[in-house]
PDB file of N, CA and C in Angstrom:
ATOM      1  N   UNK A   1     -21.495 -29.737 -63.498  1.00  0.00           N
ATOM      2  CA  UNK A   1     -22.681 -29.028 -63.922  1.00  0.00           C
ATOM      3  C   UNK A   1     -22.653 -27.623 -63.340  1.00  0.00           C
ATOM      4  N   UNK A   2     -23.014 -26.625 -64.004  1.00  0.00           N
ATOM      5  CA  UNK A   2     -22.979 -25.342 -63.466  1.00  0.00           C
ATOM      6  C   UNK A   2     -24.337 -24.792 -63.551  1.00  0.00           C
ATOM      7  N   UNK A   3     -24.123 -24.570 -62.137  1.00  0.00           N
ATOM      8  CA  UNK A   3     -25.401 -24.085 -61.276  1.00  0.00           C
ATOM      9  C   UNK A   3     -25.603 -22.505 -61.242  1.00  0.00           C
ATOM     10  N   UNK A   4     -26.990 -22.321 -61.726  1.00  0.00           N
ATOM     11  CA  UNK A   4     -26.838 -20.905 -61.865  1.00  0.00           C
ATOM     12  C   UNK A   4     -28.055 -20.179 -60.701  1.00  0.00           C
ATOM     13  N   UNK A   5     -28.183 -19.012 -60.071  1.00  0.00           N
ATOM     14  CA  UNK A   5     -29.280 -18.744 -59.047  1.00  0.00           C
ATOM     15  C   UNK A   5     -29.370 -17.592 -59.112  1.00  0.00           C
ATOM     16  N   UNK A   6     -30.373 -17.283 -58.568  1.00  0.00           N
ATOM     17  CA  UNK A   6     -31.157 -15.790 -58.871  1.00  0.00           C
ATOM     18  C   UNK A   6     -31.156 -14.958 -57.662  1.00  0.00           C
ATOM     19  N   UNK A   7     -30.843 -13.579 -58.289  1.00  0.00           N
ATOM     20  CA  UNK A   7     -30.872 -12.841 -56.764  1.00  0.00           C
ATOM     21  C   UNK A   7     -31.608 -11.232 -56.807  1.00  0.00           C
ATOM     22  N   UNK A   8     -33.619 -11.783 -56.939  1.00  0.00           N
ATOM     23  CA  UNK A   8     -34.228 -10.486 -57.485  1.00  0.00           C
ATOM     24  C   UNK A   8     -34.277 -10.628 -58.839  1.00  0.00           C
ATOM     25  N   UNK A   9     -33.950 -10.205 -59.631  1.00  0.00           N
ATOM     26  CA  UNK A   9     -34.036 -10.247 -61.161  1.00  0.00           C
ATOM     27  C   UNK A   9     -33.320 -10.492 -61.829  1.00  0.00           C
ATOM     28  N   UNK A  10     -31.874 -10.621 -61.394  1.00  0.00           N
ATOM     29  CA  UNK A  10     -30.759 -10.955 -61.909  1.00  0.00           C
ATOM     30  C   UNK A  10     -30.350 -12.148 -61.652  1.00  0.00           C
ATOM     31  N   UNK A  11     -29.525 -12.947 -62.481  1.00  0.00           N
ATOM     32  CA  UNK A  11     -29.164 -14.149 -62.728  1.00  0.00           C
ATOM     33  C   UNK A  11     -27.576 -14.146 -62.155  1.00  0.00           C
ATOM     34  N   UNK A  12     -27.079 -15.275 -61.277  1.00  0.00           N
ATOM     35  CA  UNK A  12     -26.118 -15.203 -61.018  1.00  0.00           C
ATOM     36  C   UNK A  12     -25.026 -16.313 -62.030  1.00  0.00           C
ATOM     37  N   UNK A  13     -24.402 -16.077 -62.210  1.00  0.00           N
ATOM     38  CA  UNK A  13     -23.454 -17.226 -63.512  1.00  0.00           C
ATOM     39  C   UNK A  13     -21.875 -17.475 -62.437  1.00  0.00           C
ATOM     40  N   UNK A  14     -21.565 -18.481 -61.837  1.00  0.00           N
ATOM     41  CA  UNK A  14     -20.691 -18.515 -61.322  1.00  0.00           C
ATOM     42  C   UNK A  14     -19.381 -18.766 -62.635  1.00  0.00           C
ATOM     43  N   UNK A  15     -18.083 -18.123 -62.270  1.00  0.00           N
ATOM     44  CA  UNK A  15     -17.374 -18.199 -63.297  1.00  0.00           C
ATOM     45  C   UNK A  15     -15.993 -18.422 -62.782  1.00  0.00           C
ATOM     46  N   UNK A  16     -14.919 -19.137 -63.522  1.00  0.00           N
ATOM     47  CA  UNK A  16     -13.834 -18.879 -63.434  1.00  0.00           C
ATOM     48  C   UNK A  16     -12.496 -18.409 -64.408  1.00  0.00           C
ATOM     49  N   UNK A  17     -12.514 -17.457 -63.918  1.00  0.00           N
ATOM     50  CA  UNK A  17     -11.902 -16.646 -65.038  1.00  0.00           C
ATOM     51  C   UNK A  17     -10.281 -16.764 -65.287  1.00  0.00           C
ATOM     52  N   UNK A  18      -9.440 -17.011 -66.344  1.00  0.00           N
ATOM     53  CA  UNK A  18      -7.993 -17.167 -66.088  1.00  0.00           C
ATOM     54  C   UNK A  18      -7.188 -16.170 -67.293  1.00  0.00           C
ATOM     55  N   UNK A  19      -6.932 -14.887 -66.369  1.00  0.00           N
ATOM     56  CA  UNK A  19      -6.514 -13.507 -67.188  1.00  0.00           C
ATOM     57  C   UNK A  19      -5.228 -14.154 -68.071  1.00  0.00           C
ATOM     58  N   UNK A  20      -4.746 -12.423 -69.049  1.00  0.00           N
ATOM     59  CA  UNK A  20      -3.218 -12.791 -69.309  1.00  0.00           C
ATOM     60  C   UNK A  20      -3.248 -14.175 -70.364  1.00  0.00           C
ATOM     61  N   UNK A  21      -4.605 -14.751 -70.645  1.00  0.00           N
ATOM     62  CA  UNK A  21      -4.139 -16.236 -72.120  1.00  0.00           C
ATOM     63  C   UNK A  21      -3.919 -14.999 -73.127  1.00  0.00           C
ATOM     64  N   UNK A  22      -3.876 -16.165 -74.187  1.00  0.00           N
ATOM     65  CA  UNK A  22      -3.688 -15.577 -75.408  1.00  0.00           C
ATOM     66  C   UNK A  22      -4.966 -15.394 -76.270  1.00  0.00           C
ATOM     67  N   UNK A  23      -6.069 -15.563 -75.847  1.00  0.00           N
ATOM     68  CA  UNK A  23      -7.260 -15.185 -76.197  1.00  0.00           C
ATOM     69  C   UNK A  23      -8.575 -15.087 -75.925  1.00  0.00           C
ATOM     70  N   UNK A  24      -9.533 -14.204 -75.887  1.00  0.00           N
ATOM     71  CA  UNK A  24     -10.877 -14.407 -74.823  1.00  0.00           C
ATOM     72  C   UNK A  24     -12.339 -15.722 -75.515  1.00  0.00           C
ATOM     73  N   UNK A  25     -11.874 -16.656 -74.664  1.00  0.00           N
ATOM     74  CA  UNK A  25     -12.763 -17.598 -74.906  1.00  0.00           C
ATOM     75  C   UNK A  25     -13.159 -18.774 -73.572  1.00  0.00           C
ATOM     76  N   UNK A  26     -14.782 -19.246 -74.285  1.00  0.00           N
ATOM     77  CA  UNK A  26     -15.392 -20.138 -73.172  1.00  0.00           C
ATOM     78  C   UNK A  26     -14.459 -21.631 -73.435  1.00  0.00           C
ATOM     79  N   UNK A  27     -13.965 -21.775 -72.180  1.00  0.00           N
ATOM     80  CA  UNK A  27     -13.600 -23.286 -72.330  1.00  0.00           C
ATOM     81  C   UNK A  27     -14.278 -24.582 -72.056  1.00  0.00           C
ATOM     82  N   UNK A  28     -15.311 -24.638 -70.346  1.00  0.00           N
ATOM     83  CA  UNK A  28     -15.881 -25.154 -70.729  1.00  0.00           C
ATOM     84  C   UNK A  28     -16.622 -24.437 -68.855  1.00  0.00           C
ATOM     85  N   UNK A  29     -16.344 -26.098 -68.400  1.00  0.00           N
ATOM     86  CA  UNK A  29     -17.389 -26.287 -66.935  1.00  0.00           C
ATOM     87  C   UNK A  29     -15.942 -26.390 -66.526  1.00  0.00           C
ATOM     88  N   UNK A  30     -15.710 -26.309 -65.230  1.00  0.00           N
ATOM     89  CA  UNK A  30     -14.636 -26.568 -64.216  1.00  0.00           C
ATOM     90  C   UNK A  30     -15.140 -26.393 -62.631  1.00  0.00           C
ATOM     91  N   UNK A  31     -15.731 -27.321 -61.777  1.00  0.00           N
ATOM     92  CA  UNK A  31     -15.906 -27.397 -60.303  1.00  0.00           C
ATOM     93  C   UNK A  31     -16.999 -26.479 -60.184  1.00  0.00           C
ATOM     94  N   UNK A  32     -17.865 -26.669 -61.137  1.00  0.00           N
ATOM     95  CA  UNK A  32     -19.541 -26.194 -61.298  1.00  0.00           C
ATOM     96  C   UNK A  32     -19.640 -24.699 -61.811  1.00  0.00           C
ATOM     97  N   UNK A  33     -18.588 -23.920 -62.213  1.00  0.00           N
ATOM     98  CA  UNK A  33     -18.498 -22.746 -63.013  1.00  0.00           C
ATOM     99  C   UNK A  33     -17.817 -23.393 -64.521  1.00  0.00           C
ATOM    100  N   UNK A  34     -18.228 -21.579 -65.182  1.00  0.00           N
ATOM    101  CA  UNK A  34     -18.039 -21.433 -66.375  1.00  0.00           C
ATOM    102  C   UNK A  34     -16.588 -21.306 -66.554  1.00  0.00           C
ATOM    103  N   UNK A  35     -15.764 -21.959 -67.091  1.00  0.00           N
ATOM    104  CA  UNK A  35     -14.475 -21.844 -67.473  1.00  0.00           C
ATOM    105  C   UNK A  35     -13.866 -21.083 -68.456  1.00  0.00           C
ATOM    106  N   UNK A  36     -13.640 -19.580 -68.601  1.00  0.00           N
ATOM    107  CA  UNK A  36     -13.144 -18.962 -69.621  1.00  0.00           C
ATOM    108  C   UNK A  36     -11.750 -17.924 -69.060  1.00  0.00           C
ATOM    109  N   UNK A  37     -10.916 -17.565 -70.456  1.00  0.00           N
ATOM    110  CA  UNK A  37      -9.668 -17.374 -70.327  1.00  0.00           C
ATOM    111  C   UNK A  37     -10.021 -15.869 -71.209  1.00  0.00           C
ATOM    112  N   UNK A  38      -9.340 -15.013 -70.716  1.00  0.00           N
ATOM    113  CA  UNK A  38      -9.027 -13.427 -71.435  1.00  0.00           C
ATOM    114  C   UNK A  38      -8.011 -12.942 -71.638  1.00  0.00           C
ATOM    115  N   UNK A  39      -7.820 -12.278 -72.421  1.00  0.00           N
ATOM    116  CA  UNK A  39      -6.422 -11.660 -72.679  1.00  0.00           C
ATOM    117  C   UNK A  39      -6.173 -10.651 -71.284  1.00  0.00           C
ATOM    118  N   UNK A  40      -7.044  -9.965 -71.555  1.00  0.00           N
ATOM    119  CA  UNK A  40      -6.378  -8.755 -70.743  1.00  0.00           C
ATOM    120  C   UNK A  40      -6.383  -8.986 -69.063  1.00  0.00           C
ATOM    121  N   UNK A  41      -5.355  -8.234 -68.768  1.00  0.00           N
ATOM    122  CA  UNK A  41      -4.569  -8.358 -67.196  1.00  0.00           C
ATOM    123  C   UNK A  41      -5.912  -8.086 -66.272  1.00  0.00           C
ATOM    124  N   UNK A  42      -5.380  -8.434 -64.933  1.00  0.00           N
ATOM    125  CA  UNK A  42      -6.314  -8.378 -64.041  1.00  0.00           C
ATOM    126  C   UNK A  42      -6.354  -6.817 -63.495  1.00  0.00           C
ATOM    127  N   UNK A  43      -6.113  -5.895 -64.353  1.00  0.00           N
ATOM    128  CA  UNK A  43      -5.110  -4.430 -63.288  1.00  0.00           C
ATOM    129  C   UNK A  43      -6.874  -3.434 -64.166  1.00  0.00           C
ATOM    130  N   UNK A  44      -7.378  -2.843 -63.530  1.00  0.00           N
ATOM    131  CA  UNK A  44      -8.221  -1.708 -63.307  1.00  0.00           C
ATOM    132  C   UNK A  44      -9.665  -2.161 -63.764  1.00  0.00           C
ATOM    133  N   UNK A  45     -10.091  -3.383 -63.347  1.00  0.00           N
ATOM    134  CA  UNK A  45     -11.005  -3.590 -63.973  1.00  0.00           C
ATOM    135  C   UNK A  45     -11.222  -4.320 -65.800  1.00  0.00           C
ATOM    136  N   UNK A  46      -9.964  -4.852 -65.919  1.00  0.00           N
ATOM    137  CA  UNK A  46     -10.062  -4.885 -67.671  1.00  0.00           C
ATOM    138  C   UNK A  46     -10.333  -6.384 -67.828  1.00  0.00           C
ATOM    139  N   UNK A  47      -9.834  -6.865 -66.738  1.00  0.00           N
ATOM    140  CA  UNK A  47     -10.497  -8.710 -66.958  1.00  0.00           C
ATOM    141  C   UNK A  47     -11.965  -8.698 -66.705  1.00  0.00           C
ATOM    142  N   UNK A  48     -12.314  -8.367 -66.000  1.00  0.00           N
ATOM    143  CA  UNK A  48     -14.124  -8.013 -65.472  1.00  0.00           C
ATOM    144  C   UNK A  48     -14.618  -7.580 -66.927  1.00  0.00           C
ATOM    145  N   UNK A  49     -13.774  -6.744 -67.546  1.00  0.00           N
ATOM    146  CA  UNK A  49     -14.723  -6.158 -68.842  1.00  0.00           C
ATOM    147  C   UNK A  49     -14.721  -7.139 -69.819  1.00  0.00           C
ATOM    148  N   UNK A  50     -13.733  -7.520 -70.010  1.00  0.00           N
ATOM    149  CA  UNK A  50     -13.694  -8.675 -71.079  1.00  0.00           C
ATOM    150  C   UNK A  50     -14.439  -9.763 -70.889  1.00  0.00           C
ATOM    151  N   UNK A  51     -14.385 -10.258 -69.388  1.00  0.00           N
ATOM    152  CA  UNK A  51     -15.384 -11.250 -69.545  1.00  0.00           C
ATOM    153  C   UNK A  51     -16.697 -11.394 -69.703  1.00  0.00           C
ATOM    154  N   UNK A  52     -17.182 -10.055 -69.478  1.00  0.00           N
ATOM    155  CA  UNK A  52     -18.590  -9.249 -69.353  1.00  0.00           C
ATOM    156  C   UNK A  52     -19.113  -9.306 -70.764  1.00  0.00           C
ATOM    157  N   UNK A  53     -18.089  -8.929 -71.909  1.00  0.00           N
ATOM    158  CA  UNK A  53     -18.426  -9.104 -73.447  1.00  0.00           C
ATOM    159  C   UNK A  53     -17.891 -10.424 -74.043  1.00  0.00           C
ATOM    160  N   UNK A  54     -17.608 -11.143 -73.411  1.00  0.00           N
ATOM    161  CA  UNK A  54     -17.205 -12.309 -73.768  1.00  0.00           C
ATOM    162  C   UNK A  54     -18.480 -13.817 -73.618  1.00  0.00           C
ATOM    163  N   UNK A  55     -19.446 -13.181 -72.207  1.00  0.00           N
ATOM    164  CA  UNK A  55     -20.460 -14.076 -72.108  1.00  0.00           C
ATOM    165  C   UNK A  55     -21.585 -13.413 -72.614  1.00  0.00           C
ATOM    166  N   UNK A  56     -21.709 -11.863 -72.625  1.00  0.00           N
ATOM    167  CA  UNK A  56     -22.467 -11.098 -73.399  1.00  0.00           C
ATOM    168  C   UNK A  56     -22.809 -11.369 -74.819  1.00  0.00           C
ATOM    169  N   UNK A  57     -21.815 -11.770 -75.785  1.00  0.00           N
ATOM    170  CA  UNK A  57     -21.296 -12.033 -76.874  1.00  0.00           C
ATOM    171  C   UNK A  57     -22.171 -13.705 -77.263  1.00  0.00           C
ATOM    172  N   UNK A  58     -21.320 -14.724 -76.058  1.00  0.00           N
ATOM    173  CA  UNK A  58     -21.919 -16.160 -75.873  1.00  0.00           C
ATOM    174  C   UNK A  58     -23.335 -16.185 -75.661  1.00  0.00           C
ATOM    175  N   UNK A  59     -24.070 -15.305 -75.387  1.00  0.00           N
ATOM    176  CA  UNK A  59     -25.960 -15.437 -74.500  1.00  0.00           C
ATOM    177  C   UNK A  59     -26.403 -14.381 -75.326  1.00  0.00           C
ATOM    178  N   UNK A  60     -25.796 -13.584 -76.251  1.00  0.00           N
ATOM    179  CA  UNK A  60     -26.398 -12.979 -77.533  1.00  0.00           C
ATOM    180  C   UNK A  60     -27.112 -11.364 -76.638  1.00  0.00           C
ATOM    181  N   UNK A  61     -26.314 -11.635 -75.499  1.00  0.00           N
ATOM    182  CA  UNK A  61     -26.892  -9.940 -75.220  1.00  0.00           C
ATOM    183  C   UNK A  61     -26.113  -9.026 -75.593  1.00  0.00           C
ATOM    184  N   UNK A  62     -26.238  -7.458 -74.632  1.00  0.00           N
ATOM    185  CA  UNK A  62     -25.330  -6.239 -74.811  1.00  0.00           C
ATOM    186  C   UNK A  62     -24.832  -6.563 -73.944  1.00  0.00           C
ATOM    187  N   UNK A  63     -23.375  -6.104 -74.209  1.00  0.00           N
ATOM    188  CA  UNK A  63     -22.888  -5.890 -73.029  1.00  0.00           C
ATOM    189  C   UNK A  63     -23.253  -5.576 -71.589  1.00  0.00           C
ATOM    190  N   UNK A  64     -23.694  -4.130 -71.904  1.00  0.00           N
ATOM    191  CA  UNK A  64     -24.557  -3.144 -70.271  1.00  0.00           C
ATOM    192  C   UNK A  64     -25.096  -4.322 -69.382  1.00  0.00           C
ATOM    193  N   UNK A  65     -26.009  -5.267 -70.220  1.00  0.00           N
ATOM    194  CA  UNK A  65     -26.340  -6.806 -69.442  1.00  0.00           C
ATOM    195  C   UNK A  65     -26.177  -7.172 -68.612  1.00  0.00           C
ATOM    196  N   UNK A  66     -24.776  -7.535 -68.962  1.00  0.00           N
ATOM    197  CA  UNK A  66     -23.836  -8.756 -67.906  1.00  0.00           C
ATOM    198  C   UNK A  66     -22.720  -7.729 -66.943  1.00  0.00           C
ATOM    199  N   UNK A  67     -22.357  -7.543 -65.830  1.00  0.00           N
ATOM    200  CA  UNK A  67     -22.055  -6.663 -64.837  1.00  0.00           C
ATOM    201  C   UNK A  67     -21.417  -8.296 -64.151  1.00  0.00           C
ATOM    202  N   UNK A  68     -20.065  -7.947 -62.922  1.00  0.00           N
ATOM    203  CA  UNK A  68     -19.555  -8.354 -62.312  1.00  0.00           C
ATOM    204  C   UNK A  68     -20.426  -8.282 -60.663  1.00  0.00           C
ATOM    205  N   UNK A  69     -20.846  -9.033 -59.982  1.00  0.00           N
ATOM    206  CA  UNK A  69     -21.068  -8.843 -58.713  1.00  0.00           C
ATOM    207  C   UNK A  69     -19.840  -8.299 -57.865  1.00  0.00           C
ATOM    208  N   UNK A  70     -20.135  -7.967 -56.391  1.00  0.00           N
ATOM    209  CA  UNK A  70     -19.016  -7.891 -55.413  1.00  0.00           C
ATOM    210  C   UNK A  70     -18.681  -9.125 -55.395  1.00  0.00           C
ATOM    211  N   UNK A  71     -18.919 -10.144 -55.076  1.00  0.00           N
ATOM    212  CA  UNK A  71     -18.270 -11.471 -55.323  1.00  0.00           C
ATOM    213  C   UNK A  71     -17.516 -12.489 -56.332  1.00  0.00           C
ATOM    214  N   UNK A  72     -17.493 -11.227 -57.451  1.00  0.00           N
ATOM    215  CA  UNK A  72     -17.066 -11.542 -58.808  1.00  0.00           C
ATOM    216  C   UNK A  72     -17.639 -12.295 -59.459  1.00  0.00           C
ATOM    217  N   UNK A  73     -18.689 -12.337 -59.465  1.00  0.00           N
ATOM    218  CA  UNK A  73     -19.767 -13.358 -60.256  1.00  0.00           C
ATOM    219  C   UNK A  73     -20.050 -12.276 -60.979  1.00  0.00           C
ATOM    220  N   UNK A  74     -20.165 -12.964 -62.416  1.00  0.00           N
ATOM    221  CA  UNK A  74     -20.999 -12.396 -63.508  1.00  0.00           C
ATOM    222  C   UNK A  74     -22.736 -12.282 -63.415  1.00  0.00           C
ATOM    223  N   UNK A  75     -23.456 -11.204 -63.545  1.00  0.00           N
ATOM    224  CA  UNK A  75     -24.892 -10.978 -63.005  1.00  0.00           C
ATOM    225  C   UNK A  75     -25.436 -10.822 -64.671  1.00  0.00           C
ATOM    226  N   UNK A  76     -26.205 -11.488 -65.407  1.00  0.00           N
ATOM    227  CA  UNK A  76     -27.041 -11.069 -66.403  1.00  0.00           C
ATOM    228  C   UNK A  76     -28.641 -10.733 -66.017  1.00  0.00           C
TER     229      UNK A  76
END
């Protein structure tokens, strides 16, 4: 089950992300995060972006939305 918590106004979405597949999609739950895979590499920030429009996309927001924490958690 994936547990989600709040910090102020923002929503925390724990995630696990696995760069470099062959396409950006939700797979499922895995050890109480969101399980999704992206194309693009882990190098300047481009996996963070993809996954950002990838759950953006899934929860029907904008992008601007969903932001990476310092802890790499996705923040909507």
């Amino acid at each position: 089950m994936i547990t989600l918590s709040q910090q102020g106004q923002d929503v925390l979405l724990p995630v696990k992300v696995v760069p470099k597949a062959s396409r950006d999609k939700i797979v499922g739950e895995l050890d109480g995060a969101l399980k999704s895979t992206v194309a693009a590499a882990p190098e300047k920030g481009a996996a963070n972006t993809a996954v950002c429009k990838l759950i953006a996309k899934a929860l029907g927001l904008r992008t601007a939305q969903v932001t990476v924490d310092a802890d790499h958690r996705p923040v909507i």
